[in-house]
PDB file of N, CA and C in Angstrom:
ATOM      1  N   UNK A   1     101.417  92.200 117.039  1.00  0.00           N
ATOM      2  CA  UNK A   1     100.121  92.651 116.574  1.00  0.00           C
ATOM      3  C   UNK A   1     100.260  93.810 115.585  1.00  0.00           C
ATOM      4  N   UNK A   2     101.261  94.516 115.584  1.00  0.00           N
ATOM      5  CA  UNK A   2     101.228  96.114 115.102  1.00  0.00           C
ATOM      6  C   UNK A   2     101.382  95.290 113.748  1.00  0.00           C
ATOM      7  N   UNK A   3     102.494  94.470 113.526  1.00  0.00           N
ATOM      8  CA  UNK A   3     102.869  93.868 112.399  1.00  0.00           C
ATOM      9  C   UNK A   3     102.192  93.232 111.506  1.00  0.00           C
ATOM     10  N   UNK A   4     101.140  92.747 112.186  1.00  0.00           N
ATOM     11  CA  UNK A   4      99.856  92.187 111.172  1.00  0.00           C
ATOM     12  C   UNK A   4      98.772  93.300 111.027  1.00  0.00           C
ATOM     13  N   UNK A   5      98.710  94.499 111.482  1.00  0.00           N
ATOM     14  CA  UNK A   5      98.050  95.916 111.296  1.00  0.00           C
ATOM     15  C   UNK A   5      99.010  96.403 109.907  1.00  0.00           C
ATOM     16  N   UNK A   6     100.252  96.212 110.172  1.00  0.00           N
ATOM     17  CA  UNK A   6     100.880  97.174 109.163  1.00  0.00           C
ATOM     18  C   UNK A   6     100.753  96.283 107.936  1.00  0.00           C
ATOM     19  N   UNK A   7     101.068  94.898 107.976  1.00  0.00           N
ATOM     20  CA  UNK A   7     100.981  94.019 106.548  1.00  0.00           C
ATOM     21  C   UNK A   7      99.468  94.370 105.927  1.00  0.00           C
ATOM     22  N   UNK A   8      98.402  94.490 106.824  1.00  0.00           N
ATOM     23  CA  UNK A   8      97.388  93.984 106.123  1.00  0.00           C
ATOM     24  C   UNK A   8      96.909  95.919 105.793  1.00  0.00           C
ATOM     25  N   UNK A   9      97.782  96.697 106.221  1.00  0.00           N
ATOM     26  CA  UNK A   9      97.299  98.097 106.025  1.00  0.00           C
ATOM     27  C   UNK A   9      97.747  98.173 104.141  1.00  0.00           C
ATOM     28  N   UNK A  10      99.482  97.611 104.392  1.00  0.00           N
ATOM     29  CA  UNK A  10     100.236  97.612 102.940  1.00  0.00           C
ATOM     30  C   UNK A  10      99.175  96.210 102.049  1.00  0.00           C
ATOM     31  N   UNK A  11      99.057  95.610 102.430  1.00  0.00           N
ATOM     32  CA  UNK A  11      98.354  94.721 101.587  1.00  0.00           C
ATOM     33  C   UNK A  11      96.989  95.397 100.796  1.00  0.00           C
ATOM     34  N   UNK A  12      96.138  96.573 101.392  1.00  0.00           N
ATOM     35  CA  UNK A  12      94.958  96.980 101.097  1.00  0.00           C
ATOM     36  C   UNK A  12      95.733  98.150 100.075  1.00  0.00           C
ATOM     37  N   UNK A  13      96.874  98.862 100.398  1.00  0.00           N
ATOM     38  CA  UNK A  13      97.307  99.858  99.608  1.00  0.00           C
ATOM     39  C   UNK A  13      97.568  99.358  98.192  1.00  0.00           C
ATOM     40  N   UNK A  14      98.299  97.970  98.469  1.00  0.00           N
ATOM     41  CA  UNK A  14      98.573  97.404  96.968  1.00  0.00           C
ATOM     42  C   UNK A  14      97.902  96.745  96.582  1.00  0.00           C
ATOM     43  N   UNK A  15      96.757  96.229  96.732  1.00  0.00           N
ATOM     44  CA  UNK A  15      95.612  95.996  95.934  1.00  0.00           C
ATOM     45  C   UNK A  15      94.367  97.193  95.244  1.00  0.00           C
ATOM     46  N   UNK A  16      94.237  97.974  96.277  1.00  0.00           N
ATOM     47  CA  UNK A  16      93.781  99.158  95.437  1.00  0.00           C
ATOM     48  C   UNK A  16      94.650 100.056  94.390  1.00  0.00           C
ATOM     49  N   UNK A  17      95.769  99.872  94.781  1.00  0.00           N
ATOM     50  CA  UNK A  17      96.660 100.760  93.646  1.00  0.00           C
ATOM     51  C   UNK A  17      96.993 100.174  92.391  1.00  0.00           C
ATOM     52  N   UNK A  18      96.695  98.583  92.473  1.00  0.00           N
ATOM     53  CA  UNK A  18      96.786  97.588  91.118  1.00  0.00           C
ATOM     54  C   UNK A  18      95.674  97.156  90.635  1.00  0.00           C
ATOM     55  N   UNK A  19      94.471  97.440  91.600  1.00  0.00           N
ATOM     56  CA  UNK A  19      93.041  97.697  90.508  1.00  0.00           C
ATOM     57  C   UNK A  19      93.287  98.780  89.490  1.00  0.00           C
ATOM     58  N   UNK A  20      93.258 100.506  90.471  1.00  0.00           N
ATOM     59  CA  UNK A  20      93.881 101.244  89.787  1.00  0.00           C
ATOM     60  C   UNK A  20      94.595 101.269  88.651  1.00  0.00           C
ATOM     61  N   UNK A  21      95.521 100.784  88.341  1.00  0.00           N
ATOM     62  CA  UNK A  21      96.816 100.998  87.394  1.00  0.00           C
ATOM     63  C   UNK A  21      96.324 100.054  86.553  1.00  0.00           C
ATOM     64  N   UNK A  22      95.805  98.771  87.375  1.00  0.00           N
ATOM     65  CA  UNK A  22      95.539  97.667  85.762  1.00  0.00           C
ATOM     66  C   UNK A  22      93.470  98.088  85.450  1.00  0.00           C
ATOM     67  N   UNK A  23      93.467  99.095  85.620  1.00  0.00           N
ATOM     68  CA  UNK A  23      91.774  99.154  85.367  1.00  0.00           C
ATOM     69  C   UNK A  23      91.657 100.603  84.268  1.00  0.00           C
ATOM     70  N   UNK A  24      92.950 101.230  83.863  1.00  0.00           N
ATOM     71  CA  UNK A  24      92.834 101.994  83.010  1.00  0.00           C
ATOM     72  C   UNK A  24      92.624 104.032  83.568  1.00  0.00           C
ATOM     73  N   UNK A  25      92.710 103.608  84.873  1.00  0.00           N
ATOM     74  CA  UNK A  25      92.565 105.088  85.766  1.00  0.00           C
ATOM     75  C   UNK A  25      93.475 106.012  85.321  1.00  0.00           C
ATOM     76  N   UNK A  26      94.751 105.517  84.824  1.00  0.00           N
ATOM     77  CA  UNK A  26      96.022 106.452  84.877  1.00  0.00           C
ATOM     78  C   UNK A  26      96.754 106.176  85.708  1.00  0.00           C
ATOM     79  N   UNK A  27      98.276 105.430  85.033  1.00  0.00           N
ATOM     80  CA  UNK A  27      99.099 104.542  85.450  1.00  0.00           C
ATOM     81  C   UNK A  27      99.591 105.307  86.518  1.00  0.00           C
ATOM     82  N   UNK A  28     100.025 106.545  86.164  1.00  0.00           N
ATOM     83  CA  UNK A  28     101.386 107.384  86.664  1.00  0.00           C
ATOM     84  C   UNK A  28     100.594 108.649  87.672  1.00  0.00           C
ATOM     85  N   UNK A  29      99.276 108.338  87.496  1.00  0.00           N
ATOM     86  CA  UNK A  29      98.391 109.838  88.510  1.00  0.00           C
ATOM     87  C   UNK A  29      98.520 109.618  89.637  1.00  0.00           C
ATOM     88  N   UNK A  30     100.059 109.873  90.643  1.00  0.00           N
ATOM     89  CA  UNK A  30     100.000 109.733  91.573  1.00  0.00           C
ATOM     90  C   UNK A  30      99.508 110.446  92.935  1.00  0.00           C
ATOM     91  N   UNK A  31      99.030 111.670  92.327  1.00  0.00           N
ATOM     92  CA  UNK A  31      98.434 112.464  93.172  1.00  0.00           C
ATOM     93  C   UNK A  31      96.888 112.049  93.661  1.00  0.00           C
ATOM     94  N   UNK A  32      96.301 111.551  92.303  1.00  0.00           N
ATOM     95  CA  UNK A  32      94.858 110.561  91.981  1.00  0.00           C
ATOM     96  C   UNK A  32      94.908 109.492  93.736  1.00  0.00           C
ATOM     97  N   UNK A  33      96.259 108.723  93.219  1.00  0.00           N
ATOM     98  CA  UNK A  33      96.005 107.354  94.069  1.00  0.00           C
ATOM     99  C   UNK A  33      95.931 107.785  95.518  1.00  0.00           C
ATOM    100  N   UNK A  34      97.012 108.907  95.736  1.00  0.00           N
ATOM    101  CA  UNK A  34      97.365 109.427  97.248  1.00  0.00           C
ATOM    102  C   UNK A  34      95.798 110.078  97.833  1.00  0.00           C
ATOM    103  N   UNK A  35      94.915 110.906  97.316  1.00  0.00           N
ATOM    104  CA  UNK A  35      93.710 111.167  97.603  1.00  0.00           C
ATOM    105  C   UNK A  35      92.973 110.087  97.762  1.00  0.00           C
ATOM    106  N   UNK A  36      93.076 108.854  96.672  1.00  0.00           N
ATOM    107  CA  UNK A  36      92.285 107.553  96.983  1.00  0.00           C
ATOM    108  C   UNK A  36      92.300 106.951  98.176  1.00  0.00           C
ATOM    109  N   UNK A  37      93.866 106.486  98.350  1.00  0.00           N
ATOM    110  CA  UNK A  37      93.952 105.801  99.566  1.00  0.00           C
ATOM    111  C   UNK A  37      94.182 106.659 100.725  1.00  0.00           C
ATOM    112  N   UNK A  38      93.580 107.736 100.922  1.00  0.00           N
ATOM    113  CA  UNK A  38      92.942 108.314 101.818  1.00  0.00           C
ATOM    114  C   UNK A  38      92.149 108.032 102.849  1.00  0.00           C
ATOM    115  N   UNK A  39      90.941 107.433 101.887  1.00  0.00           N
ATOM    116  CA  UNK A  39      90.003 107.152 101.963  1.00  0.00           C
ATOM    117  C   UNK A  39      89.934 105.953 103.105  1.00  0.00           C
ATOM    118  N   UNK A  40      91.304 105.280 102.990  1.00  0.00           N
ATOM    119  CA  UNK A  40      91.535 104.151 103.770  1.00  0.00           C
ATOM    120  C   UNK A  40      90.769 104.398 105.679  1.00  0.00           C
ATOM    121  N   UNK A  41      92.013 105.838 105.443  1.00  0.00           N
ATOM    122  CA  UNK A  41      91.856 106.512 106.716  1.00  0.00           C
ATOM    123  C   UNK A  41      90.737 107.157 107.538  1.00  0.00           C
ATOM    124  N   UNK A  42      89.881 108.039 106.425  1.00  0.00           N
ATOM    125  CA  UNK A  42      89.633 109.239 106.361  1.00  0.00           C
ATOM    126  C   UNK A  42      88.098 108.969 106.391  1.00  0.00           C
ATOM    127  N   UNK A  43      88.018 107.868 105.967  1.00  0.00           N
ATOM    128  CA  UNK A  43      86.129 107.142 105.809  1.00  0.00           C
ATOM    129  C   UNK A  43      85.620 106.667 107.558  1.00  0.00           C
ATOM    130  N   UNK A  44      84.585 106.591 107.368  1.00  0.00           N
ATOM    131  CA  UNK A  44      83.697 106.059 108.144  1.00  0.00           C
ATOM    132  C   UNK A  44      83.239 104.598 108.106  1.00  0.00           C
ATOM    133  N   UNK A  45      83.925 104.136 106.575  1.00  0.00           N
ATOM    134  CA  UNK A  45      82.748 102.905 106.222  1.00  0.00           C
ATOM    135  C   UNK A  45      83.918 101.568 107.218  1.00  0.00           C
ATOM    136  N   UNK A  46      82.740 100.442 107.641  1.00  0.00           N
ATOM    137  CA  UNK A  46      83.829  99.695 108.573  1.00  0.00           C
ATOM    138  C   UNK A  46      84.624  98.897 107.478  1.00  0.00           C
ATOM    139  N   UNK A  47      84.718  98.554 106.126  1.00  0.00           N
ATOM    140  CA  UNK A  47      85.863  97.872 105.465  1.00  0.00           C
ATOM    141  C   UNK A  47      85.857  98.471 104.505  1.00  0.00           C
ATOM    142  N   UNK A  48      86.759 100.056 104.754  1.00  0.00           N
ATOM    143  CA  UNK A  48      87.140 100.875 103.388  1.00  0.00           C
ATOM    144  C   UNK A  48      87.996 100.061 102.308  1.00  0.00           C
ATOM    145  N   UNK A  49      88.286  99.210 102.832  1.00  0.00           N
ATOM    146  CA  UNK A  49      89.020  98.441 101.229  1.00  0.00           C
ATOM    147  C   UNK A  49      88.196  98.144  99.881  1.00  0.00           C
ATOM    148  N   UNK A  50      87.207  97.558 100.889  1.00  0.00           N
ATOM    149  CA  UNK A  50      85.993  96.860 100.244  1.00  0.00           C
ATOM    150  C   UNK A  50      85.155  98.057  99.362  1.00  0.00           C
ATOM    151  N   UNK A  51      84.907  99.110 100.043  1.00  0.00           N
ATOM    152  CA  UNK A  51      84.041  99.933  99.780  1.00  0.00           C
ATOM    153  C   UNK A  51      85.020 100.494  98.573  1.00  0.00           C
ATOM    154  N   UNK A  52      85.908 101.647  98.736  1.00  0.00           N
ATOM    155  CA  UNK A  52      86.776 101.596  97.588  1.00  0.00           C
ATOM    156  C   UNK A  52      87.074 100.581  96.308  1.00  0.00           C
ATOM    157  N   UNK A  53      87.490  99.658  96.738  1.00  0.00           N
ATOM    158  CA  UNK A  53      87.150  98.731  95.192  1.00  0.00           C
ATOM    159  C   UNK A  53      85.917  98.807  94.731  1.00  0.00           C
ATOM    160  N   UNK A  54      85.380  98.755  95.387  1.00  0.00           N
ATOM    161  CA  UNK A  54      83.748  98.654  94.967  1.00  0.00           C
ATOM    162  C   UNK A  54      83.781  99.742  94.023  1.00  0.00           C
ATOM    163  N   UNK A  55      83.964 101.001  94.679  1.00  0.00           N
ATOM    164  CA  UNK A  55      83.584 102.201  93.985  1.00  0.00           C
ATOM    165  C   UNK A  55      84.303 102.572  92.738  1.00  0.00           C
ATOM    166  N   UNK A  56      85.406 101.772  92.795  1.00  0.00           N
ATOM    167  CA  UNK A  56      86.498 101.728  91.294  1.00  0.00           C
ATOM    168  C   UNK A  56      85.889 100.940  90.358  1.00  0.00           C
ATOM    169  N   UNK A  57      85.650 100.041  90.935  1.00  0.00           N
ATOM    170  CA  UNK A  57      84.722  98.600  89.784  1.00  0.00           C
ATOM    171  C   UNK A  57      83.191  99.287  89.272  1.00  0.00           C
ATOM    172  N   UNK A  58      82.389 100.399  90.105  1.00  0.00           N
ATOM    173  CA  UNK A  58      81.080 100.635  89.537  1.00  0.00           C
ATOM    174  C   UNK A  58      81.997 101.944  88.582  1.00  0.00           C
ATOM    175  N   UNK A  59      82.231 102.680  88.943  1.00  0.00           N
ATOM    176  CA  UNK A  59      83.019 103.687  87.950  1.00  0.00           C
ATOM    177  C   UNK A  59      83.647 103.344  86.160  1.00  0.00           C
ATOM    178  N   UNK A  60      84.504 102.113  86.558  1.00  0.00           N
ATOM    179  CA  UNK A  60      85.252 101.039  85.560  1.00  0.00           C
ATOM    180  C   UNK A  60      83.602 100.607  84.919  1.00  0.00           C
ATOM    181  N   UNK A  61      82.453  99.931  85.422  1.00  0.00           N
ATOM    182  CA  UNK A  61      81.604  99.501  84.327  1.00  0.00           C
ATOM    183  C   UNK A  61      80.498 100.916  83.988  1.00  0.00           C
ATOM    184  N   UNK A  62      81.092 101.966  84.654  1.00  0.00           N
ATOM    185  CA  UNK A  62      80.506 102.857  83.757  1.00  0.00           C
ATOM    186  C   UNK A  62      81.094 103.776  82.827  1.00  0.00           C
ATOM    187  N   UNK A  63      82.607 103.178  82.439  1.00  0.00           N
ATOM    188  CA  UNK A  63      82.837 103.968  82.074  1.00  0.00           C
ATOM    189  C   UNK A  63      83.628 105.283  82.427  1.00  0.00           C
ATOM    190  N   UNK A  64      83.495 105.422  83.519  1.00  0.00           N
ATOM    191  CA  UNK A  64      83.913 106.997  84.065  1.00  0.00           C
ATOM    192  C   UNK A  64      85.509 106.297  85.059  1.00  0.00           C
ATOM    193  N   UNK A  65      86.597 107.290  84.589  1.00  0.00           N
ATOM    194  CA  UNK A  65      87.589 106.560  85.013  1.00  0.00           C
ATOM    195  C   UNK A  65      89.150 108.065  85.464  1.00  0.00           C
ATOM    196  N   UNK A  66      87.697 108.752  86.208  1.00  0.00           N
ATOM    197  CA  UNK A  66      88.392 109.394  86.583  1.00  0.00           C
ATOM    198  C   UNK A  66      88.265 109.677  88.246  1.00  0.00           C
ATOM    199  N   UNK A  67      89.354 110.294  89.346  1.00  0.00           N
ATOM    200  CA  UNK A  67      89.140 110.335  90.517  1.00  0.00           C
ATOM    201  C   UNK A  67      87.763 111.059  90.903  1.00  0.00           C
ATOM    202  N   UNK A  68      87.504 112.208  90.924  1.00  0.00           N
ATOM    203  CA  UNK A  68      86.373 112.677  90.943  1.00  0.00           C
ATOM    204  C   UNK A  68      85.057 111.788  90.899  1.00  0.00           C
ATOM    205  N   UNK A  69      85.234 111.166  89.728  1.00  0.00           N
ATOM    206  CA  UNK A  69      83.713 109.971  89.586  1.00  0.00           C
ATOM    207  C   UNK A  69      83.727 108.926  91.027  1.00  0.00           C
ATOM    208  N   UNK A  70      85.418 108.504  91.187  1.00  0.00           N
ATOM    209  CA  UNK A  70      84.893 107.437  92.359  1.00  0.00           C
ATOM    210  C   UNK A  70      85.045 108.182  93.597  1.00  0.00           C
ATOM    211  N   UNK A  71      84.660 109.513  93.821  1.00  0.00           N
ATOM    212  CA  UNK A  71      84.713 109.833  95.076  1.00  0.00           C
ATOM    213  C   UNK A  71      83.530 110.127  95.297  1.00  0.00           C
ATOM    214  N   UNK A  72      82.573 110.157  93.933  1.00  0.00           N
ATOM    215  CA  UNK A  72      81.408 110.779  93.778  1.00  0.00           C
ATOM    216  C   UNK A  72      80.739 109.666  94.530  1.00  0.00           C
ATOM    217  N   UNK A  73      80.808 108.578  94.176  1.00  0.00           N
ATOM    218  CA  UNK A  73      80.333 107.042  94.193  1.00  0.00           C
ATOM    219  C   UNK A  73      80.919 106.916  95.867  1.00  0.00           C
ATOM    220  N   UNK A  74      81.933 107.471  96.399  1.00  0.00           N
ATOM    221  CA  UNK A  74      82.454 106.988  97.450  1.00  0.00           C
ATOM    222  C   UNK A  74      81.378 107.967  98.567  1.00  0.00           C
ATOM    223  N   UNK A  75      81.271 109.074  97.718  1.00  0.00           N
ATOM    224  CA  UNK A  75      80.261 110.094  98.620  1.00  0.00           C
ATOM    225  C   UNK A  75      78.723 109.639  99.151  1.00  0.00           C
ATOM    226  N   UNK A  76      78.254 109.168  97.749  1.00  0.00           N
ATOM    227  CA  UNK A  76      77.060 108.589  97.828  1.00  0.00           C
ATOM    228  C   UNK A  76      77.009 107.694  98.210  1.00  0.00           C
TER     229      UNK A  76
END
């Protein structure tokens, strides 16, 4: 069981970190991503994966493509 906790924990890390990198955030801001996937942990919402992409993708069509903006979005 732990093993399908840990795949699908690494599976959510590397899909948010390759929205990230291929969405124009800043390839190499690794301090950016480590605060992001935080969020994994650190949230309340019941499918922070979901919610996080989300909040990268409304950020990405506005334009704003920095950490701050999607935490703003992650706040609200």
């Amino acid at each position: 069981m732990e093993d399908q906790s840990q795949n699908k924990e690494t599976r959510n890390v590397k899909d948010i970190v390759e929205f990230w990198d291929n969405n124009g955030f800043g390839f190499s801001n690794v301090n950016a991503k480590k605060q992001l996937l935080s969020w994994l942990d650190d949230s309340s919402f019941l499918q922070p994966k979901d919610m996080i992409l989300k909040a990268v993708t409304i950020a990405c069509a506005n334009n704003k493509r920095k950490l701050n903006d999607v935490i703003g979005i992650l706040k609200n």
